[in-house]
Protein backbone atom coordinates (compact mmCIF):
# COMPACT_ATOMS: atom_id res chain seq x y z
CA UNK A 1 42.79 85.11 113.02
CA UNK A 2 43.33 87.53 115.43
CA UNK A 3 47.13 88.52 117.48
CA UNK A 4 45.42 87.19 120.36
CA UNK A 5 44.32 83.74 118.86
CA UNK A 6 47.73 83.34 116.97
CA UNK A 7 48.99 84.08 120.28
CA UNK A 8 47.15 81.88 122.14
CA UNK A 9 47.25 78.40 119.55
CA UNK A 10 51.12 78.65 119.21
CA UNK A 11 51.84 79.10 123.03
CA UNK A 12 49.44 76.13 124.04
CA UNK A 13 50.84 74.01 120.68
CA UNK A 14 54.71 74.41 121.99
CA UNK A 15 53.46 73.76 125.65
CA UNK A 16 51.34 70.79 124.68
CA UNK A 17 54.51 69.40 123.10
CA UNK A 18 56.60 70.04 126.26
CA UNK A 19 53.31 69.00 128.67
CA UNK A 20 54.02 65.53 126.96
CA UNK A 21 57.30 65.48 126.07
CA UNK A 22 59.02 66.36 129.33
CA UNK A 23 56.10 66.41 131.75
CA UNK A 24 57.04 70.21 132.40
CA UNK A 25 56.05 73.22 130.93
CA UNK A 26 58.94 76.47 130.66
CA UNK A 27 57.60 79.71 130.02
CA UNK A 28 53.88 78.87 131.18
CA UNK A 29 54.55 81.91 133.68
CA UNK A 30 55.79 84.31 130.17
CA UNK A 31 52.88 82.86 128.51
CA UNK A 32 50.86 84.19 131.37
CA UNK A 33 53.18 87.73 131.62
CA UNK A 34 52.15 87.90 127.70
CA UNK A 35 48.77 87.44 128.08
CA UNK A 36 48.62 90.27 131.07
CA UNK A 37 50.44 92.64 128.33
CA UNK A 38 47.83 92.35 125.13
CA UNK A 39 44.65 92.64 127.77
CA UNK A 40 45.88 95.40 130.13
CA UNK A 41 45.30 98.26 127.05
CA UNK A 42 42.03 96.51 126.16
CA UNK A 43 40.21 95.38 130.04
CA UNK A 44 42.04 96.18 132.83
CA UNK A 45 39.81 95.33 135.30
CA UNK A 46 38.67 91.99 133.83
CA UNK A 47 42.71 91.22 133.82
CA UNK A 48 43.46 92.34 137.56
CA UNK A 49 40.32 90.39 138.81
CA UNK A 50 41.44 87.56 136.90
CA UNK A 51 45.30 87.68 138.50
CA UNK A 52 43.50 88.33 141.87
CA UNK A 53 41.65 84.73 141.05
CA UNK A 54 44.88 83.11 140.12
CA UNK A 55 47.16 84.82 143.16
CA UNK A 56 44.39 83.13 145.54
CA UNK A 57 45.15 79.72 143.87
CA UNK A 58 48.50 80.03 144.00
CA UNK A 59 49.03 81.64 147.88
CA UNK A 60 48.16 79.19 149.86
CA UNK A 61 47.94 81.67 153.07
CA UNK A 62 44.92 83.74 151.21
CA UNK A 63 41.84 82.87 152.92
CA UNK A 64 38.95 81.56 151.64
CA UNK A 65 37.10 85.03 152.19
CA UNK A 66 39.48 86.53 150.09
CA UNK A 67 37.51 84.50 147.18
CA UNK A 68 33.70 86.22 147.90
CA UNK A 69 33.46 88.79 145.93
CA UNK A 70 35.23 87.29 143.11
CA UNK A 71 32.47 84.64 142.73
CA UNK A 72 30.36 87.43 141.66
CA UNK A 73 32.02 87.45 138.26
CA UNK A 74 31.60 84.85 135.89
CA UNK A 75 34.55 85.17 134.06
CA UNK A 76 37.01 84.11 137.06
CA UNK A 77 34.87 80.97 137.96
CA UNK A 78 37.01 78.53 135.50
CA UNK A 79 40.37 80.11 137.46
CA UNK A 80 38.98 79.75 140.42
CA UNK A 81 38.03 76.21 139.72
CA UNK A 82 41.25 75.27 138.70
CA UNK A 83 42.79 77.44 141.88
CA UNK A 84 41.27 75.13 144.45
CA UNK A 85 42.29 72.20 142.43
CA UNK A 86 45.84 73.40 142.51
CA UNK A 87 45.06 74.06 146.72
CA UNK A 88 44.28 70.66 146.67
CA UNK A 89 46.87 68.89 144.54
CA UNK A 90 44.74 67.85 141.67
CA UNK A 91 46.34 69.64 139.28
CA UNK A 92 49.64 71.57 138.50
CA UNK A 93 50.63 75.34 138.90
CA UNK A 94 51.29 75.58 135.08
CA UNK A 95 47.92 74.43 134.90
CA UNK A 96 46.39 77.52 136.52
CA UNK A 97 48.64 79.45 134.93
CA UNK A 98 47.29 78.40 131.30
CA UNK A 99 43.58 79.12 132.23
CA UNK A 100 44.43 82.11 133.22
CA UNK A 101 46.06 83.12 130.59
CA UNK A 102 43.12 82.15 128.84
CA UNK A 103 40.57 83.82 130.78
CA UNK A 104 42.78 86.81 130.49
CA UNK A 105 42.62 86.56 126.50
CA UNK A 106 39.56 85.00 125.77
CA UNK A 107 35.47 85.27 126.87
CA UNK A 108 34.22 82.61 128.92
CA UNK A 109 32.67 79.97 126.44
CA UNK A 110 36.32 79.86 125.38
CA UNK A 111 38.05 78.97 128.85
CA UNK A 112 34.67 76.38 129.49
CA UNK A 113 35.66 75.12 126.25
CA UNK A 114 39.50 74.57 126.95
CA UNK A 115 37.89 72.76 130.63
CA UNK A 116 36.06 70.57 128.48
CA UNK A 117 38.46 69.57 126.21
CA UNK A 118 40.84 68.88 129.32
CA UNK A 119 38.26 66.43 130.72
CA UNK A 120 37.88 64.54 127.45
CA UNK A 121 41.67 64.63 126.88
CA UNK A 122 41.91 62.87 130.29
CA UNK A 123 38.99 60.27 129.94
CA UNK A 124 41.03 59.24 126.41
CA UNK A 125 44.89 59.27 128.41
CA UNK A 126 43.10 57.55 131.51
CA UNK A 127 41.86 54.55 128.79
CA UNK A 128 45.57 54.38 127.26
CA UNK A 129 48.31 55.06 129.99
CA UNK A 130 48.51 54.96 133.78
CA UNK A 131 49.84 57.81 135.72
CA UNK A 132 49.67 61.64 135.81
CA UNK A 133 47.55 63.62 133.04
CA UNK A 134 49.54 66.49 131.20
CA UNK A 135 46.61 68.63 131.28
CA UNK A 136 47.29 71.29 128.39
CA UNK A 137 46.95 69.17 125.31
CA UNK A 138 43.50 68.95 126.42
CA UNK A 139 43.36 72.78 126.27
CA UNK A 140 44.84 72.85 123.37
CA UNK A 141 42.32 70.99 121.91
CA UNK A 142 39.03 72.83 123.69
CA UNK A 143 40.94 76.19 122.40
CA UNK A 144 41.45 74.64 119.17
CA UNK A 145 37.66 73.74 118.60
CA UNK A 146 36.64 77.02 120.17
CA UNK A 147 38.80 78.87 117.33
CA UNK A 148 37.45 76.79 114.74
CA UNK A 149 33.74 77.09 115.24
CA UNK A 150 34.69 81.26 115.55
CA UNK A 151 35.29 80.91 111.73
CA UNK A 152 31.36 79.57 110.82
């Protein structure tokens, strides 16, 4: 397993833990920080389009526009996804933060892997409890099978 894998699993098992625990996740934003430090050396352009994605969800006062030629690269479309869910309410800022981490440290089949685990992480919470969905064990677990099936 690589540093960034290692990396990766025992960030999203401890916030997983707090995403259920205490409905709040500390140090998403150092998990993030971390992730901009390993990929910096290795793509620096990937990593700044990626934080340009992420700044857009988070600012609310970016416009639109400011998304165009970002939706030219692939890679970004899971964080910008998850950016104009956050815009909208859907789901939580340490939310974004996570898959964009991800995106950051990972290729795309692995952040579309972490989405789909997320959505079949909600249909089985949605079945089994009422309320908000803490979204990262779900990521944990796309991650998790995306790590796995990098082994065969």
């Amino acid at each position: 397993m690589t540093l960034t894998e290692t990396f990766a699993l025992v960030s999203f098992s401890l916030f997983s833990y707090a995403d259920l625990r205490y409905r709040l996740v500390p140090g998403i934003e150092v998990f993030l920080f971390g992730t901009i430090l390993l990929t910096i050396p290795i793509a620096p352009i990937q990593t700044g389009i990626i934080l340009l994605a992420c700044a857009w969800g988070i600012f609310r006062n970016l416009s639109g526009w400011f998304v165009l030629p970002l939706l030219f690269y692939p890679p970004v479309w899971p964080v910008l996804f998850t950016g104009y869910a956050y815009r909208k309410g859907i789901i939580g800022r340490a939310d974004l933060l996570a898959i964009s981490g991800l995106a950051c440290l990972f290729p795309f089949p692995a952040v579309l892997l972490t989405l789909i685990g997320l959505e079949f992480w909600r249909r089985f919470w949605v079945r089994r409890h009422a309320g908000v969905v803490p979204a990262l064990p779900g990521m944990f677990m796309g991650l998790l099978i995306y790590v796995i099936a990098g082994w065969f």
